[in-house]
PDB file of N, CA and C in Angstrom:
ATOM      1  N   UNK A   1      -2.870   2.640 -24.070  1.00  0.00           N
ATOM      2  CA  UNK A   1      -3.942   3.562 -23.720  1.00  0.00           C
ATOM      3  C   UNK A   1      -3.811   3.912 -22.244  1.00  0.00           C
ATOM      4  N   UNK A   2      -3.671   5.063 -22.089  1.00  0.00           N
ATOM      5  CA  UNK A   2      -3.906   5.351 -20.410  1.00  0.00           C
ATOM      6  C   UNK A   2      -5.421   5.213 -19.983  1.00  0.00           C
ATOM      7  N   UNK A   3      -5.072   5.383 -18.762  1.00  0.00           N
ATOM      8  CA  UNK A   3      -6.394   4.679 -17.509  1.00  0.00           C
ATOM      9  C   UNK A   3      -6.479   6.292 -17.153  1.00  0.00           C
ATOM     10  N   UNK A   4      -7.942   6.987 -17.184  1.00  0.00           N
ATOM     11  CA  UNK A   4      -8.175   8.216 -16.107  1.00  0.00           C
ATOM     12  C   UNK A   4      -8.219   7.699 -14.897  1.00  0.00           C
ATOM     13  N   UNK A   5      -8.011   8.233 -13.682  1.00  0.00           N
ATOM     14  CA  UNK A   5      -8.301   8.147 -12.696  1.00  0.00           C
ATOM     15  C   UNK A   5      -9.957   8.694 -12.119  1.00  0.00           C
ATOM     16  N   UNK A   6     -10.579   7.647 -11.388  1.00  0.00           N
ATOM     17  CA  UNK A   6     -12.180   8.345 -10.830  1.00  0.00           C
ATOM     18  C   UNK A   6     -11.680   7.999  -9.337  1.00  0.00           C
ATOM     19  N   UNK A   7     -12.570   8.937  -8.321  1.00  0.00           N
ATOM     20  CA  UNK A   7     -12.637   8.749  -7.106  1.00  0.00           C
ATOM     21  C   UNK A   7     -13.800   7.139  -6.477  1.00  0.00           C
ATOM     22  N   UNK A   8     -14.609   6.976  -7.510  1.00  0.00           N
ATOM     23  CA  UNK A   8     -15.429   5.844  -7.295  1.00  0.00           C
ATOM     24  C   UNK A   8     -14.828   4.458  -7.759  1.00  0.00           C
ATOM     25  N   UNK A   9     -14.471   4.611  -8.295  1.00  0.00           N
ATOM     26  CA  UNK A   9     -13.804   3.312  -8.877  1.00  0.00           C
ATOM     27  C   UNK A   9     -12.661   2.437  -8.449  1.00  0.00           C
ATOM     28  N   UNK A  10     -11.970   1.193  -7.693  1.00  0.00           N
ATOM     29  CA  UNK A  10     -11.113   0.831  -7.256  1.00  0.00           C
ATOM     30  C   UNK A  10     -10.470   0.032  -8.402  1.00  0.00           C
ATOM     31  N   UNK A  11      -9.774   0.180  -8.882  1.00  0.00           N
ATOM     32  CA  UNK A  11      -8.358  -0.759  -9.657  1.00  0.00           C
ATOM     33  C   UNK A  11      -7.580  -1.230  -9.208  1.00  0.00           C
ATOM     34  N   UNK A  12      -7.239  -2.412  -9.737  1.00  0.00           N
ATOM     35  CA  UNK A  12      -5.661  -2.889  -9.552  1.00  0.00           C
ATOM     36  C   UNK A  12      -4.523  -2.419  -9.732  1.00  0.00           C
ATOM     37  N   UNK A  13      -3.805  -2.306  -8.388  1.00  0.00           N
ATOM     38  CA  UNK A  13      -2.015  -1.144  -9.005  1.00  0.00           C
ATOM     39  C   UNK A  13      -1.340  -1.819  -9.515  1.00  0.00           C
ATOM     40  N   UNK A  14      -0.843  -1.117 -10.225  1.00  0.00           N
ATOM     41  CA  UNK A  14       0.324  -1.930 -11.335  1.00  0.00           C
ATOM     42  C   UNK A  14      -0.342  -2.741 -12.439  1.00  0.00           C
ATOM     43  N   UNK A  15      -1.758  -2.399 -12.977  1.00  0.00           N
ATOM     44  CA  UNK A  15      -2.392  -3.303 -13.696  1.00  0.00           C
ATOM     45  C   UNK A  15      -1.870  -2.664 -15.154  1.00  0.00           C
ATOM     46  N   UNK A  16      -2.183  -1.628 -14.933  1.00  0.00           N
ATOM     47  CA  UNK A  16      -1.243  -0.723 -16.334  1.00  0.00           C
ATOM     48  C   UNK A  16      -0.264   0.230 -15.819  1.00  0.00           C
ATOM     49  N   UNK A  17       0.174   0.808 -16.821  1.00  0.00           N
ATOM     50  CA  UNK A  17       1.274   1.455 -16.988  1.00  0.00           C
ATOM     51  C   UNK A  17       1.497   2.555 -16.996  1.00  0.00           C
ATOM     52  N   UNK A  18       0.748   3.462 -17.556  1.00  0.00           N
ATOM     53  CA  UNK A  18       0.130   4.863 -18.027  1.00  0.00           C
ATOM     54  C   UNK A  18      -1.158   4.810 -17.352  1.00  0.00           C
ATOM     55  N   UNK A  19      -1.202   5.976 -16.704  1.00  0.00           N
ATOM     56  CA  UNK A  19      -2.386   6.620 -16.262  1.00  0.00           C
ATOM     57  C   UNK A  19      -1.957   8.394 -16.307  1.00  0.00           C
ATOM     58  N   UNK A  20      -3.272   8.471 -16.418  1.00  0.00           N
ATOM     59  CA  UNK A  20      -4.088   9.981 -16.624  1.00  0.00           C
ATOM     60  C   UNK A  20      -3.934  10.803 -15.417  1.00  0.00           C
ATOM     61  N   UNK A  21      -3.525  11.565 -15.286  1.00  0.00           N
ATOM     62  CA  UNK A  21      -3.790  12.799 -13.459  1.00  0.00           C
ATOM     63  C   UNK A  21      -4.636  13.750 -14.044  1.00  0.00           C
ATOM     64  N   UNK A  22      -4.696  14.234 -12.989  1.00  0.00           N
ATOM     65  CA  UNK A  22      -5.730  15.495 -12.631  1.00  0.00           C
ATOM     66  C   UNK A  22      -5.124  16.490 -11.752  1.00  0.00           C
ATOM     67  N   UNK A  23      -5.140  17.795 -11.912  1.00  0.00           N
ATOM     68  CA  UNK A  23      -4.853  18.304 -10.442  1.00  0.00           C
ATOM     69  C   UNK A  23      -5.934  18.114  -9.284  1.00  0.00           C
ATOM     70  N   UNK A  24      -6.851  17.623  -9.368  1.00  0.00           N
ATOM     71  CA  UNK A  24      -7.870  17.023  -8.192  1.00  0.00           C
ATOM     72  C   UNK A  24      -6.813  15.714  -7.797  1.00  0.00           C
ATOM     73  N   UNK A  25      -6.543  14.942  -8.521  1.00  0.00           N
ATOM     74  CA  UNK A  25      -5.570  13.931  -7.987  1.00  0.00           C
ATOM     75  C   UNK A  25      -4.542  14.378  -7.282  1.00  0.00           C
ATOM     76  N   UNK A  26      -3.959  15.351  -7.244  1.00  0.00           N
ATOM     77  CA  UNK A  26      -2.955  16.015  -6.195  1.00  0.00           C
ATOM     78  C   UNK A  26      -2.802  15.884  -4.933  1.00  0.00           C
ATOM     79  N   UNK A  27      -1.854  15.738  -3.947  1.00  0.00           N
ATOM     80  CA  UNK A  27      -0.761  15.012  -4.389  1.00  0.00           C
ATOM     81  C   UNK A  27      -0.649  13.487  -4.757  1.00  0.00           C
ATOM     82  N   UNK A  28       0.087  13.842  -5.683  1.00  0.00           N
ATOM     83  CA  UNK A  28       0.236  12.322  -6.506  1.00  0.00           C
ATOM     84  C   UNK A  28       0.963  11.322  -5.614  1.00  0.00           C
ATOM     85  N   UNK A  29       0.077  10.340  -5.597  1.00  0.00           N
ATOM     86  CA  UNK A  29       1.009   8.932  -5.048  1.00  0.00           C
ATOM     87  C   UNK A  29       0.878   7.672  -6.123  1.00  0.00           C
ATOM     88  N   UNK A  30       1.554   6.587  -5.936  1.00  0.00           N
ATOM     89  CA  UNK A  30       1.637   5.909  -6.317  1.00  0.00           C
ATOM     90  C   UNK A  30       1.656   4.011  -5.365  1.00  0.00           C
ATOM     91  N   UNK A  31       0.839   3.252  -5.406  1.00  0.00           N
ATOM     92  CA  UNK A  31      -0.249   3.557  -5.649  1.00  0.00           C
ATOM     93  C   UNK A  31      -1.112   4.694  -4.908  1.00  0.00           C
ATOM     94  N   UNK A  32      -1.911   5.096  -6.331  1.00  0.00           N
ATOM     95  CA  UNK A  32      -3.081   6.098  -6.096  1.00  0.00           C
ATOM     96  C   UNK A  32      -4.309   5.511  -4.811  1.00  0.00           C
ATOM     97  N   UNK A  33      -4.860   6.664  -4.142  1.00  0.00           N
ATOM     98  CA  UNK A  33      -6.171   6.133  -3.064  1.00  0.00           C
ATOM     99  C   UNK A  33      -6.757   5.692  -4.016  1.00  0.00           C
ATOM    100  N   UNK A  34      -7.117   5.711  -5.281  1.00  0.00           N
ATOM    101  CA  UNK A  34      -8.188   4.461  -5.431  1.00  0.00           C
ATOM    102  C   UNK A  34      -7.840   2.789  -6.143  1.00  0.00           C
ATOM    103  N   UNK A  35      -6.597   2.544  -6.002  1.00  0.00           N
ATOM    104  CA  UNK A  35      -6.111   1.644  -5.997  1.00  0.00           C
ATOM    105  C   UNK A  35      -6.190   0.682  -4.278  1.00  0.00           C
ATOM    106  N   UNK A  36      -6.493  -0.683  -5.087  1.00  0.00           N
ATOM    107  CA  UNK A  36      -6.217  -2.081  -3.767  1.00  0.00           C
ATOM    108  C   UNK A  36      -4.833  -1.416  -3.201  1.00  0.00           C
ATOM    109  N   UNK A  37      -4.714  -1.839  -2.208  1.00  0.00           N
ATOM    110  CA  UNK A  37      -3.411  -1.819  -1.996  1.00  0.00           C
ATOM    111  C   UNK A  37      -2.397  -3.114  -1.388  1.00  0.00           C
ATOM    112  N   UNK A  38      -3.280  -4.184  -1.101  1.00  0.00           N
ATOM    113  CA  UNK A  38      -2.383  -5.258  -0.291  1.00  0.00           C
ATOM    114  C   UNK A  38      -1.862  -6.301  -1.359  1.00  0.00           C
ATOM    115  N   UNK A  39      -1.948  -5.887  -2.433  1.00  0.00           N
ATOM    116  CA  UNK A  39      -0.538  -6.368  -3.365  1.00  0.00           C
ATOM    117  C   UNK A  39       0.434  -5.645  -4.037  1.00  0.00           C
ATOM    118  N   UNK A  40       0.489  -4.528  -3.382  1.00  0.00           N
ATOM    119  CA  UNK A  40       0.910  -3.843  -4.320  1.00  0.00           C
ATOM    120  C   UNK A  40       2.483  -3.249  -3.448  1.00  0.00           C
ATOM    121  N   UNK A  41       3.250  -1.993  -4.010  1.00  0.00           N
ATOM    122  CA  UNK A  41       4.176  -2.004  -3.164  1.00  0.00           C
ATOM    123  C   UNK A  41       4.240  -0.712  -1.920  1.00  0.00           C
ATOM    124  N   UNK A  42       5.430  -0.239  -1.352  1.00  0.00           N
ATOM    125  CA  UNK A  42       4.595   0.833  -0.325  1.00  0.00           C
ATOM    126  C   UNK A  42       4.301   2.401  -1.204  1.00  0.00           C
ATOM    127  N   UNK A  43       3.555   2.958  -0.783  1.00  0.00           N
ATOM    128  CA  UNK A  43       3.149   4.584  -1.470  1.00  0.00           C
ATOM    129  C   UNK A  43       4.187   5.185  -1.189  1.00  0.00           C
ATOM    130  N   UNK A  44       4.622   5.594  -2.588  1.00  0.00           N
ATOM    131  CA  UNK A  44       5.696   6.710  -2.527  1.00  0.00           C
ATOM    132  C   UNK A  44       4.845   8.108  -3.397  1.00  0.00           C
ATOM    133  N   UNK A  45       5.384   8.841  -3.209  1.00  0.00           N
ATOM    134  CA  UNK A  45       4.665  10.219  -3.614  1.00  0.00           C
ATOM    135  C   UNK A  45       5.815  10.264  -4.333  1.00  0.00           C
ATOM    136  N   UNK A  46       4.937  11.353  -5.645  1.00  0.00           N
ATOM    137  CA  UNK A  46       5.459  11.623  -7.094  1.00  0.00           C
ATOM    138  C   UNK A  46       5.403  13.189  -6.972  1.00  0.00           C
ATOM    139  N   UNK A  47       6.610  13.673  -7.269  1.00  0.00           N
ATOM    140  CA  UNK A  47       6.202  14.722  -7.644  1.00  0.00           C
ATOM    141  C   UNK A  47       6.340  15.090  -9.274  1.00  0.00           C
ATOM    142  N   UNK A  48       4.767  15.712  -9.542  1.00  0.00           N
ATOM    143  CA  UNK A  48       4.685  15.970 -10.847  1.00  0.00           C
ATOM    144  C   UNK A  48       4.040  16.648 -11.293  1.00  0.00           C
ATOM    145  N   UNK A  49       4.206  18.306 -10.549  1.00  0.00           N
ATOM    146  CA  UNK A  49       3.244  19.425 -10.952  1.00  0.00           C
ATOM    147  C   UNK A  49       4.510  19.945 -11.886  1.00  0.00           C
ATOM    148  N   UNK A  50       5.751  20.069 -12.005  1.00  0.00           N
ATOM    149  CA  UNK A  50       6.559  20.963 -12.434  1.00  0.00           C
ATOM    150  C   UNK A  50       6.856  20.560 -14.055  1.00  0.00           C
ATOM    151  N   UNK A  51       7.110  19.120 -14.153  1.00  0.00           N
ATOM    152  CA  UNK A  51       7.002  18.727 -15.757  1.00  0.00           C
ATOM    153  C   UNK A  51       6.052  18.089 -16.076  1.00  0.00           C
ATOM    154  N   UNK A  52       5.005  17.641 -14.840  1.00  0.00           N
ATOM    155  CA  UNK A  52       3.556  17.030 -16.036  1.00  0.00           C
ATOM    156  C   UNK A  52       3.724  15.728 -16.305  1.00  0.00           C
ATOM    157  N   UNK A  53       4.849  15.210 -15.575  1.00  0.00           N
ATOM    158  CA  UNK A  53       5.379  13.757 -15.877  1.00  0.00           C
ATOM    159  C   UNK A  53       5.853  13.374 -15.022  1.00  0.00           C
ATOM    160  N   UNK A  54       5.905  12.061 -14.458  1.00  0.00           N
ATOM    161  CA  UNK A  54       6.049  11.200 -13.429  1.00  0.00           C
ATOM    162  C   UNK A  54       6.270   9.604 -13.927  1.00  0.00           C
ATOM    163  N   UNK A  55       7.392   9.238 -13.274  1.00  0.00           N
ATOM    164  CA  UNK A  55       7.767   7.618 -13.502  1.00  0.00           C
ATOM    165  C   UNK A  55       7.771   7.213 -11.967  1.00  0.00           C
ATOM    166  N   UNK A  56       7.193   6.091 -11.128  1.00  0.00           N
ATOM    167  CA  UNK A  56       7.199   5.287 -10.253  1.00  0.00           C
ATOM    168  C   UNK A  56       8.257   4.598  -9.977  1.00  0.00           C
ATOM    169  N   UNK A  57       9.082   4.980  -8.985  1.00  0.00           N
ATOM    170  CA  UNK A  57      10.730   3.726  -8.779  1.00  0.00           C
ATOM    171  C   UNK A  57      10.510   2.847  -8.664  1.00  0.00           C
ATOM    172  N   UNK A  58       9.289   2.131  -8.006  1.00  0.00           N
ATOM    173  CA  UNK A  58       8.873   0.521  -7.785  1.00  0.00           C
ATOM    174  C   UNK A  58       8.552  -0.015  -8.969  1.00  0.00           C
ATOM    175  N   UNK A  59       7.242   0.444  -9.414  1.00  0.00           N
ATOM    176  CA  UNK A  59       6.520  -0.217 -10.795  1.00  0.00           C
ATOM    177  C   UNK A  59       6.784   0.185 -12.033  1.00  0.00           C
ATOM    178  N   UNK A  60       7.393   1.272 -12.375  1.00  0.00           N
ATOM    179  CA  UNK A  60       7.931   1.785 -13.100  1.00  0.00           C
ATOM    180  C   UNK A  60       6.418   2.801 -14.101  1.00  0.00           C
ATOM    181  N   UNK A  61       5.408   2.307 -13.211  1.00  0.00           N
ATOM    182  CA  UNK A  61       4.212   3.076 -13.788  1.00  0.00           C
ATOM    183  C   UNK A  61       4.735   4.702 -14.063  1.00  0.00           C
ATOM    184  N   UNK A  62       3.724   5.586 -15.112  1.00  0.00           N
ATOM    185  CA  UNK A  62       4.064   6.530 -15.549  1.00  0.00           C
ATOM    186  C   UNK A  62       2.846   7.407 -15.270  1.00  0.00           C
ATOM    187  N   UNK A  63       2.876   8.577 -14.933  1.00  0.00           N
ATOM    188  CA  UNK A  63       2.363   9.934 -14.653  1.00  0.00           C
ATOM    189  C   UNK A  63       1.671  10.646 -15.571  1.00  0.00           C
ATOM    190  N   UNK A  64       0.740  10.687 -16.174  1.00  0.00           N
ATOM    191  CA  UNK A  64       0.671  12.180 -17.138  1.00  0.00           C
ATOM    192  C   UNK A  64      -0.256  13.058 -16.329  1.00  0.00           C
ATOM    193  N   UNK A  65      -0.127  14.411 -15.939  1.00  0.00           N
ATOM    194  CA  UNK A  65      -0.722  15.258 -15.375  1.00  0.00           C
ATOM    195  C   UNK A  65      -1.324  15.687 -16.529  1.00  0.00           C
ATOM    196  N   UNK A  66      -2.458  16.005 -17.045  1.00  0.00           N
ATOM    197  CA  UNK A  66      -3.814  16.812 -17.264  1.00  0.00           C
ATOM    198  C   UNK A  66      -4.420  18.152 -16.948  1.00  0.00           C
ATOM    199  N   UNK A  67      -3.770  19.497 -17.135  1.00  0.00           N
ATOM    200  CA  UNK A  67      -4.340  20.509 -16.814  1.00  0.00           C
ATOM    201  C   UNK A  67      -5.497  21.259 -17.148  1.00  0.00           C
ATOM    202  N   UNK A  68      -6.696  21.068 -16.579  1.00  0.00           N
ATOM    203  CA  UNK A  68      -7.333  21.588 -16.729  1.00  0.00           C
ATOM    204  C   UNK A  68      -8.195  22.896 -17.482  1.00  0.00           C
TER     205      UNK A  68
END
């Protein structure tokens, strides 16, 4: 099951695998601002407006963009 992303809410990165985007989530990083971050690894930016899909080189977490 993917995770949506909220601006209120803080999660653990790398807790799952699949998560949900938004173009409000734009630009995509990984970990996302509402993710902890002091376990996690450094933010790399995703790009994933062009196929809607995104894989993470560190965590291997996955992208799905959501168009509105």
């Amino acid at each position: 099951m993917a995770a949506t992303m909220t601006a209120t809410a803080l999660i653990q990165p790398n807790a799952q695998h699949q998560y949900t985007v938004t173009p409000a989530d734009l630009p995509l990083s990984c970990p996302m601002p509402g993710m902890y971050l002091w376990n996690s690894h450094p933010r790399v930016y995703l790009a994933i407006e062009s196929a809607g899909w995104a894989k993470c080189p560190y965590c291997g977490a996955e992208y799905t963009l959501v168009r509105g």
